[in-house]
PDB file of N, CA and C in Angstrom:
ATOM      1  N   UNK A   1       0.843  -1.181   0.000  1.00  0.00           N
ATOM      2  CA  UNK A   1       0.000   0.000   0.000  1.00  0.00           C
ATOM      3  C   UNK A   1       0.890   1.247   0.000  1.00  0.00           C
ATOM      4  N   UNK A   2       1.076   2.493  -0.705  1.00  0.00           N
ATOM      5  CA  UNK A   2       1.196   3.485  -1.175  1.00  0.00           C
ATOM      6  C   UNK A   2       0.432   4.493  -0.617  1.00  0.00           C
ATOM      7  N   UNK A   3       0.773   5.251   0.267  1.00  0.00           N
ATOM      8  CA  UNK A   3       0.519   6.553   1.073  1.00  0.00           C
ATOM      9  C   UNK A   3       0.182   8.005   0.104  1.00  0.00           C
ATOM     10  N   UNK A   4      -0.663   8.669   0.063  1.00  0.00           N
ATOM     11  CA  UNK A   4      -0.512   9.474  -0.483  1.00  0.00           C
ATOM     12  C   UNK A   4      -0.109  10.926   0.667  1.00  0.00           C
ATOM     13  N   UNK A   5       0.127  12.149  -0.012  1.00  0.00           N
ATOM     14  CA  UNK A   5       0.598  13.166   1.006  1.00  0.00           C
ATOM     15  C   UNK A   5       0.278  14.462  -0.205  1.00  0.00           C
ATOM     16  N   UNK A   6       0.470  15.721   0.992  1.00  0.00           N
ATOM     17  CA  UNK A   6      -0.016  16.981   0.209  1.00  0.00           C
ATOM     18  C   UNK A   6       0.860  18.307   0.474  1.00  0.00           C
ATOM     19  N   UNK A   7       1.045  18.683  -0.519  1.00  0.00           N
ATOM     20  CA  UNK A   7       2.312  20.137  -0.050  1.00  0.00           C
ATOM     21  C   UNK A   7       1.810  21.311  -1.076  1.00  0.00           C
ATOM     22  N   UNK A   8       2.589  22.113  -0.330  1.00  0.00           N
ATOM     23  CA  UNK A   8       2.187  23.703  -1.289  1.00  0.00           C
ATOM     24  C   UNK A   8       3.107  23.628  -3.106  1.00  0.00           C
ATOM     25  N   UNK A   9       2.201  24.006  -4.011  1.00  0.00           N
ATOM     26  CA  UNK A   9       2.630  24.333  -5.080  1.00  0.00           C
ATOM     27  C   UNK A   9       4.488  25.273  -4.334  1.00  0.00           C
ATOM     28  N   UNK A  10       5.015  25.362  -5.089  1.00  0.00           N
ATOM     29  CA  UNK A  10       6.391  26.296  -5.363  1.00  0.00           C
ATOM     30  C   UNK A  10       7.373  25.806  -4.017  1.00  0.00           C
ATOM     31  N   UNK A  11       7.105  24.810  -3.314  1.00  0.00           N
ATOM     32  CA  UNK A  11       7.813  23.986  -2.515  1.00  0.00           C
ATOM     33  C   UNK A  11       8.147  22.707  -3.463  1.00  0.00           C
ATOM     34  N   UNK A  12       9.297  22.415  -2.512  1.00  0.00           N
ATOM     35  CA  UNK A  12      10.273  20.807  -2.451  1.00  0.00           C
ATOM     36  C   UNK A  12       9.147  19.836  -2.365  1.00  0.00           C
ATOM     37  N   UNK A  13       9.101  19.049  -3.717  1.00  0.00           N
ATOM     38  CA  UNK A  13       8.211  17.862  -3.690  1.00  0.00           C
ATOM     39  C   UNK A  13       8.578  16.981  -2.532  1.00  0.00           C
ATOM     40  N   UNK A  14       7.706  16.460  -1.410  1.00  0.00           N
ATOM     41  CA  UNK A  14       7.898  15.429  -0.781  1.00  0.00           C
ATOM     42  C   UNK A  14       8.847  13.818  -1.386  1.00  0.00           C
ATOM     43  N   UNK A  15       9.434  13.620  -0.781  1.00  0.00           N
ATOM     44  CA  UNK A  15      10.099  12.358  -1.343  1.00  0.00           C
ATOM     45  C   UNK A  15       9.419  11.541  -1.715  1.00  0.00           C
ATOM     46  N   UNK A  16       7.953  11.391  -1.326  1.00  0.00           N
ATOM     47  CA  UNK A  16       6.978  10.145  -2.000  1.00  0.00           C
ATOM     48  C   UNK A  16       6.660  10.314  -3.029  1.00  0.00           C
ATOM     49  N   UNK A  17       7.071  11.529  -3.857  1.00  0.00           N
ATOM     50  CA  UNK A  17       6.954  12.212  -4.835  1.00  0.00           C
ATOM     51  C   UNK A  17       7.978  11.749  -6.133  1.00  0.00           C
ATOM     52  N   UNK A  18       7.623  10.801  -6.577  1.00  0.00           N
ATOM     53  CA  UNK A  18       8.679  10.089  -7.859  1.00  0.00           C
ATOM     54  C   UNK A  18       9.467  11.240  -8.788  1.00  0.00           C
ATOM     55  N   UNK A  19      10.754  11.148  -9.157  1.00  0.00           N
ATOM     56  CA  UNK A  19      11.421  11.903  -9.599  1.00  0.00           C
ATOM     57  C   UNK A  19      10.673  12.149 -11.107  1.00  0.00           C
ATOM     58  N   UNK A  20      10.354  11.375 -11.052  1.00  0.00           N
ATOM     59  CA  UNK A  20       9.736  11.295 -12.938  1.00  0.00           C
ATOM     60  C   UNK A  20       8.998  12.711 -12.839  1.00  0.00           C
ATOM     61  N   UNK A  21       8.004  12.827 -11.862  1.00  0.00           N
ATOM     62  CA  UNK A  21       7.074  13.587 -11.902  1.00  0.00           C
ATOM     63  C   UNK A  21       7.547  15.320 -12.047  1.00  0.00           C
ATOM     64  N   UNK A  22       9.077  15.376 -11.229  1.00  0.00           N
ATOM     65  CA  UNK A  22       9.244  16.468 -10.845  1.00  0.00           C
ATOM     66  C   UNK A  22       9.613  17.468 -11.987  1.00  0.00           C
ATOM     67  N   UNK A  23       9.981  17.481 -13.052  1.00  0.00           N
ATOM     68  CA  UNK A  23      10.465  18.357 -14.296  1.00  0.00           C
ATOM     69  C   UNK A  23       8.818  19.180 -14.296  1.00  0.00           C
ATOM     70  N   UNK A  24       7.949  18.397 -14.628  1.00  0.00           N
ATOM     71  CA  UNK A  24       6.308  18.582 -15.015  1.00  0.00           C
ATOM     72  C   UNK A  24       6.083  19.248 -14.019  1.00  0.00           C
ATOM     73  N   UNK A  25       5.634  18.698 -12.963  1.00  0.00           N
ATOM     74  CA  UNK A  25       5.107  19.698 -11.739  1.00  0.00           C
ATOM     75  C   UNK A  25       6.046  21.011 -11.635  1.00  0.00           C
ATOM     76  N   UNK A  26       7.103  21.104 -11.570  1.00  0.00           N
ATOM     77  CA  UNK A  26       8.011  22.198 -11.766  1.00  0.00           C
ATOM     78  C   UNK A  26       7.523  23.710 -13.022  1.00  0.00           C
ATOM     79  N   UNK A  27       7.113  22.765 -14.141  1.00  0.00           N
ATOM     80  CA  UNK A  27       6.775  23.240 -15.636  1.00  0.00           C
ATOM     81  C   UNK A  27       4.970  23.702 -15.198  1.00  0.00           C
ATOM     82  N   UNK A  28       4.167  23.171 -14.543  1.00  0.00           N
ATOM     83  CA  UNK A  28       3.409  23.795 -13.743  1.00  0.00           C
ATOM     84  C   UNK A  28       3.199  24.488 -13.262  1.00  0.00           C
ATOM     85  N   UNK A  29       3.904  25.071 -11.935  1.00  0.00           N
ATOM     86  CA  UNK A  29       4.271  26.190 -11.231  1.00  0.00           C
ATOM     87  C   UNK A  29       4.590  27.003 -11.408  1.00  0.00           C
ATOM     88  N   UNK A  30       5.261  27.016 -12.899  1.00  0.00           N
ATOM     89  CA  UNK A  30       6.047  27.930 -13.358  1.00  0.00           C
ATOM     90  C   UNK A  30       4.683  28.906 -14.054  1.00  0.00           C
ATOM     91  N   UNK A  31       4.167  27.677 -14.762  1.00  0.00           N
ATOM     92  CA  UNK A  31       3.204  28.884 -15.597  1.00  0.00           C
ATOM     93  C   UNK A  31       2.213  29.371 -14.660  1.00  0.00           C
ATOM     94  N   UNK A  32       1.502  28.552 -13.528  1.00  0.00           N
ATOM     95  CA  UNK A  32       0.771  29.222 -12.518  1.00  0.00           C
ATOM     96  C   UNK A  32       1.192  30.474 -12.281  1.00  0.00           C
ATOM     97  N   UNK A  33       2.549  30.879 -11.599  1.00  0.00           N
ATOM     98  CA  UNK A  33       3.168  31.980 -11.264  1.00  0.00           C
ATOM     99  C   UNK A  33       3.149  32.910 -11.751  1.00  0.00           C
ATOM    100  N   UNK A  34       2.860  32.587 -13.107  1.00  0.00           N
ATOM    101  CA  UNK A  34       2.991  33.658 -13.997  1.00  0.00           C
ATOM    102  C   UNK A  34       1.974  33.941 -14.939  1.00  0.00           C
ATOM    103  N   UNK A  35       0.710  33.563 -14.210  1.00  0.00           N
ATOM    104  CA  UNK A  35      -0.349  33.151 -14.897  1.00  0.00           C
ATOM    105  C   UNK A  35      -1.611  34.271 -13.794  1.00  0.00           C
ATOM    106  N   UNK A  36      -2.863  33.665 -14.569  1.00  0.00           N
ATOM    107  CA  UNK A  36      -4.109  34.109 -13.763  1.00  0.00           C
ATOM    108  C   UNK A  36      -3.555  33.701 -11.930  1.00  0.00           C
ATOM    109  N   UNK A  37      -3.454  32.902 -11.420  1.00  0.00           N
ATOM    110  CA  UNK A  37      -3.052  32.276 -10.275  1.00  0.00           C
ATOM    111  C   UNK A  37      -2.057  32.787  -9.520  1.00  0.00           C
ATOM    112  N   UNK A  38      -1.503  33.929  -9.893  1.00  0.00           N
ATOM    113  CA  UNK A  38       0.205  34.643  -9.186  1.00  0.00           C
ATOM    114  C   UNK A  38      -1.084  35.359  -8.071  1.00  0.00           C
ATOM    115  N   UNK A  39      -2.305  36.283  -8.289  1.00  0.00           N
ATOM    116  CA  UNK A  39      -2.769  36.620  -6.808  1.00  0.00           C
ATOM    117  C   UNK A  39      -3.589  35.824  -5.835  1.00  0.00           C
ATOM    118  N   UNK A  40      -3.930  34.704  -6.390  1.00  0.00           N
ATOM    119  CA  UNK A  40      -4.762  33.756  -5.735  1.00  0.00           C
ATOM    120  C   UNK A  40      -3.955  33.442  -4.815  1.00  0.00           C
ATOM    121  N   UNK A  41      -4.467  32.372  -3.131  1.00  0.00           N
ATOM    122  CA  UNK A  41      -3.989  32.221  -2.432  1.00  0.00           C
ATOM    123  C   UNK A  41      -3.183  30.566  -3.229  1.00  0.00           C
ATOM    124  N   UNK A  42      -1.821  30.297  -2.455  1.00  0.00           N
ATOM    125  CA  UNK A  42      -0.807  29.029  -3.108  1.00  0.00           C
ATOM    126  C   UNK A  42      -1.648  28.173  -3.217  1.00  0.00           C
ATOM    127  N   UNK A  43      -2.024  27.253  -4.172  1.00  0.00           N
ATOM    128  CA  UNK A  43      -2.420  25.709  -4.516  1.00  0.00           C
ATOM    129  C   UNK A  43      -1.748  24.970  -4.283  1.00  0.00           C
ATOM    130  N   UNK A  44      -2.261  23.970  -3.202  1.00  0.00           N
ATOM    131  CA  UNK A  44      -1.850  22.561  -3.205  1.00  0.00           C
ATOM    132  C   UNK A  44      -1.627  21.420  -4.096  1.00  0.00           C
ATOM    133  N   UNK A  45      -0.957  20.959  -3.966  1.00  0.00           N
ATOM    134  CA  UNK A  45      -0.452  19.367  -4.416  1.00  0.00           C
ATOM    135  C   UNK A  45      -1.536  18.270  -3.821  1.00  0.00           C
ATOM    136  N   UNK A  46      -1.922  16.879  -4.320  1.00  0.00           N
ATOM    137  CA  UNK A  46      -2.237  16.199  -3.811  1.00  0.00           C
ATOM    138  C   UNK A  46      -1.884  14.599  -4.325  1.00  0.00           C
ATOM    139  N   UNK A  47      -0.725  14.385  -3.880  1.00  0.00           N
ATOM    140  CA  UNK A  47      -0.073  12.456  -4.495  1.00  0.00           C
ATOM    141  C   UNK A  47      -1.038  11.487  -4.066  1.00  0.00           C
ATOM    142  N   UNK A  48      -1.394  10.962  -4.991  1.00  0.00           N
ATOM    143  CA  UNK A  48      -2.401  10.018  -4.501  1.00  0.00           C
ATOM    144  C   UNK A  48      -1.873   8.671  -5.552  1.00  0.00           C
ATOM    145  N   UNK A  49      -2.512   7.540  -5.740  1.00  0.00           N
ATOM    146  CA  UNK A  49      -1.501   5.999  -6.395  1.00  0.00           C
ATOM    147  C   UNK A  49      -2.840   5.882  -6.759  1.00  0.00           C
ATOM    148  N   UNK A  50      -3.212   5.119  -8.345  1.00  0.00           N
ATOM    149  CA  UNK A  50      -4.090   4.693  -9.232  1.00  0.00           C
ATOM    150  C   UNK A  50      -3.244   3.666  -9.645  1.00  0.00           C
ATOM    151  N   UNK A  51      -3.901   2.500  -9.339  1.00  0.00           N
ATOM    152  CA  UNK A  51      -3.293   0.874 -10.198  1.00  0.00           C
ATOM    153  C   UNK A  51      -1.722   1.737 -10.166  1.00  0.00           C
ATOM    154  N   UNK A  52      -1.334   1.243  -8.619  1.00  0.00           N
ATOM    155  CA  UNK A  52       0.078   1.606  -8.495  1.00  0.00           C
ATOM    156  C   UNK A  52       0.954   2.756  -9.567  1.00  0.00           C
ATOM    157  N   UNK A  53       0.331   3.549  -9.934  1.00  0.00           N
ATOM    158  CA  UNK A  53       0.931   4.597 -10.761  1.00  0.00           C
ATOM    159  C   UNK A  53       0.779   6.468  -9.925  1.00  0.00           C
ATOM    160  N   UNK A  54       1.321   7.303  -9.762  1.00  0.00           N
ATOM    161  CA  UNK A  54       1.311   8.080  -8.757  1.00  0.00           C
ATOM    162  C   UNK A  54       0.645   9.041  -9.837  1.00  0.00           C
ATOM    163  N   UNK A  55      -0.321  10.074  -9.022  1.00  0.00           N
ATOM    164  CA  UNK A  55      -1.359  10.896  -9.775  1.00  0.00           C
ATOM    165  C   UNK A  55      -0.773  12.022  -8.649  1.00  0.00           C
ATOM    166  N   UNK A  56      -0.337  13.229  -9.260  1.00  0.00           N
ATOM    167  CA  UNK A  56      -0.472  14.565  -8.547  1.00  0.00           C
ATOM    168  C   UNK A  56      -1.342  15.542  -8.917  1.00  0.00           C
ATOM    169  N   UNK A  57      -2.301  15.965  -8.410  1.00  0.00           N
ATOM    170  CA  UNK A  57      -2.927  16.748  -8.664  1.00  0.00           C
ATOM    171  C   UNK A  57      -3.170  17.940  -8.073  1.00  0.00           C
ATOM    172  N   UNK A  58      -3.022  19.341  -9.009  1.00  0.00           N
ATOM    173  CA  UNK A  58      -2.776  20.539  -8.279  1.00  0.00           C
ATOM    174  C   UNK A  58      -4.546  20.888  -7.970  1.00  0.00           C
ATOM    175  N   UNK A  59      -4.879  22.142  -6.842  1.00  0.00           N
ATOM    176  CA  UNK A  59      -5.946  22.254  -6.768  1.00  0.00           C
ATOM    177  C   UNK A  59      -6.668  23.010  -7.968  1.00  0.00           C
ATOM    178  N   UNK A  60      -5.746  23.269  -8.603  1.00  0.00           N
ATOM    179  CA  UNK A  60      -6.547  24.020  -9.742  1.00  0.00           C
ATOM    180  C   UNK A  60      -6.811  23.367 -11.096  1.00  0.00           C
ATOM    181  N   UNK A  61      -6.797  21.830 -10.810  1.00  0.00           N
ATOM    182  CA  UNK A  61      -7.279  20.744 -11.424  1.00  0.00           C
ATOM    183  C   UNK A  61      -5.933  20.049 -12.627  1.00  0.00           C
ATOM    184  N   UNK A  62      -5.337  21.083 -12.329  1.00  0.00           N
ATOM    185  CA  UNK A  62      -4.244  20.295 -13.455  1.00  0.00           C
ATOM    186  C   UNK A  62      -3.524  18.450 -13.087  1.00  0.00           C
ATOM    187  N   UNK A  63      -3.332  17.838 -13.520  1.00  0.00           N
ATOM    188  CA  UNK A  63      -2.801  16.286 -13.498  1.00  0.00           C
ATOM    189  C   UNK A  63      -1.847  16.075 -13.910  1.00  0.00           C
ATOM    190  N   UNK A  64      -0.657  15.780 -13.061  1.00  0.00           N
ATOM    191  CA  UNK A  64       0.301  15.284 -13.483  1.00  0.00           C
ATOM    192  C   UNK A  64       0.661  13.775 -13.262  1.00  0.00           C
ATOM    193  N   UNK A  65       1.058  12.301 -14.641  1.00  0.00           N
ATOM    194  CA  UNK A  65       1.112  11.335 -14.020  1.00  0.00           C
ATOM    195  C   UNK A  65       1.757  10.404 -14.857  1.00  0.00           C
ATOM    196  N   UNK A  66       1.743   9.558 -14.573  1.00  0.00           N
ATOM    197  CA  UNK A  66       2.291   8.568 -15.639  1.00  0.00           C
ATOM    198  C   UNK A  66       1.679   7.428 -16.399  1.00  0.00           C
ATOM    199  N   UNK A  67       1.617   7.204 -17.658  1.00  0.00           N
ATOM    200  CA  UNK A  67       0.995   6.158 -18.250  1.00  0.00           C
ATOM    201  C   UNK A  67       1.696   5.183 -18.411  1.00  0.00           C
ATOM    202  N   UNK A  68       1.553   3.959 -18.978  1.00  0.00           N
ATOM    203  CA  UNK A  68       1.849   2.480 -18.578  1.00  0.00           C
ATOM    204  C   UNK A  68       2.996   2.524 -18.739  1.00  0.00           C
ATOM    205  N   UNK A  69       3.331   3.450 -19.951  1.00  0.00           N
ATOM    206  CA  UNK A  69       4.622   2.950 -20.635  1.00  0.00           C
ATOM    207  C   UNK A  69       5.685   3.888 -19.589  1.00  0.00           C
ATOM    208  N   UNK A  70       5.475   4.780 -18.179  1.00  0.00           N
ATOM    209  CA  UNK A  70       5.961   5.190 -17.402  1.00  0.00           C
ATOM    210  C   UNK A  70       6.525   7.012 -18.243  1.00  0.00           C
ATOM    211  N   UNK A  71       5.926   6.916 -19.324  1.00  0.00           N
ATOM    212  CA  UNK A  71       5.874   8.611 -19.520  1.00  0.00           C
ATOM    213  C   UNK A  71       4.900   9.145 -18.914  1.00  0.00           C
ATOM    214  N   UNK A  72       5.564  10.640 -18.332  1.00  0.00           N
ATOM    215  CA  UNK A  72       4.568  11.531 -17.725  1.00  0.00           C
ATOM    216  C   UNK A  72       3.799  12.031 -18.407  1.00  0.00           C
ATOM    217  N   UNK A  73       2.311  12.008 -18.041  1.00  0.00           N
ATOM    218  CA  UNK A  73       1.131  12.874 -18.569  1.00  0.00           C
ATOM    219  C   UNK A  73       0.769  13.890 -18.089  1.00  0.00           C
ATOM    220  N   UNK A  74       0.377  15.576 -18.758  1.00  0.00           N
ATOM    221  CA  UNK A  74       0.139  16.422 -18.067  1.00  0.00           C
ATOM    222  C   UNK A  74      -1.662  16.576 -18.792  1.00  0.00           C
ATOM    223  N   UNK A  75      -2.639  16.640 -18.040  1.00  0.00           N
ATOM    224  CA  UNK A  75      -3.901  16.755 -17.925  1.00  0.00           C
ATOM    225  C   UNK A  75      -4.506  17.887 -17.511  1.00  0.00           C
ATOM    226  N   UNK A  76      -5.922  18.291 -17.589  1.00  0.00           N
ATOM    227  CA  UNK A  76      -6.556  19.051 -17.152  1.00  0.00           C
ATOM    228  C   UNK A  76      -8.016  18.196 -16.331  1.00  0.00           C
ATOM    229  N   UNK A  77      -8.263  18.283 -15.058  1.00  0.00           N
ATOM    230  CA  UNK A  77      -9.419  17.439 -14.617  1.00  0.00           C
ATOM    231  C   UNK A  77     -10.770  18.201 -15.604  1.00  0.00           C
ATOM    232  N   UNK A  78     -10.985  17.883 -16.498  1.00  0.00           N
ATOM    233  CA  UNK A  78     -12.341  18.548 -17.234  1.00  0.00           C
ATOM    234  C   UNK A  78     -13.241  19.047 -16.204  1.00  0.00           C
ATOM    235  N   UNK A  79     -13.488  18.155 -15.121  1.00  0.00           N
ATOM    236  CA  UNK A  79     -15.138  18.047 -14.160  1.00  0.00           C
ATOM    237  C   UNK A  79     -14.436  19.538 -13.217  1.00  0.00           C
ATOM    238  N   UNK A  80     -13.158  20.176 -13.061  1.00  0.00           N
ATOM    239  CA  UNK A  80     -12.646  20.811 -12.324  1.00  0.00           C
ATOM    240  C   UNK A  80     -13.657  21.917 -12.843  1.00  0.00           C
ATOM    241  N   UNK A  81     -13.475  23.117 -11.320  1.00  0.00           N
ATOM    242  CA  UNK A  81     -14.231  24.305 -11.940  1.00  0.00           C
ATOM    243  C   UNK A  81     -13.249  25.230 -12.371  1.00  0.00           C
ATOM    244  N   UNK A  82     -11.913  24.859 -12.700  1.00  0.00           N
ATOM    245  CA  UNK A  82     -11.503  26.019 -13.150  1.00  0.00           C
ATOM    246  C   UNK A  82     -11.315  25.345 -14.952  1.00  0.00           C
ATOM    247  N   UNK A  83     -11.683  24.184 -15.369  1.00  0.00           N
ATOM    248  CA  UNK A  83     -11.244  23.932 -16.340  1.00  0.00           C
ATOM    249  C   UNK A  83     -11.618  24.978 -17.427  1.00  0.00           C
TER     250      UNK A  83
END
């Protein structure tokens, strides 16, 4: 079993946090920052494991994750309200 955990956008990914993920989530933050989202209050992270594969998801619905073949996917949650 696989723990999930939660941290602030523009912080040090937690170590449960697979290296794969980190370039993307990084490439994230970046455009948040500099985006609609620089006066909003910081968005969270949330690592969570799907059929053992790690799903991060920022609160502002974006998805970062990996598909079978272990490339990272960057997503938008459609059902999100900021989609």
């Amino acid at each position: 079993m696989q723990l999930g955990t939660r941290w602030d956008a523009r912080t040090t990914p937690p170590k449960a946090v697979p290296a794969e993920l980190h370039p993307q989530i990084a490439a994230v933050e970046n455009l948040i920052s500099e985006g609609q989202w620089a006066s909003q209050p910081t968005p969270r992270w949330t690592l969570t494991w799907l059929e053992g594969r790690p799903v991060a998801e920022l609160d502002t619905g974006v998805i970062v994750t990996l598909d079978r073949d272990g490339e990272v996917i960057v997503r938008h949650d459609e059902d999100d309200e900021f989609a």
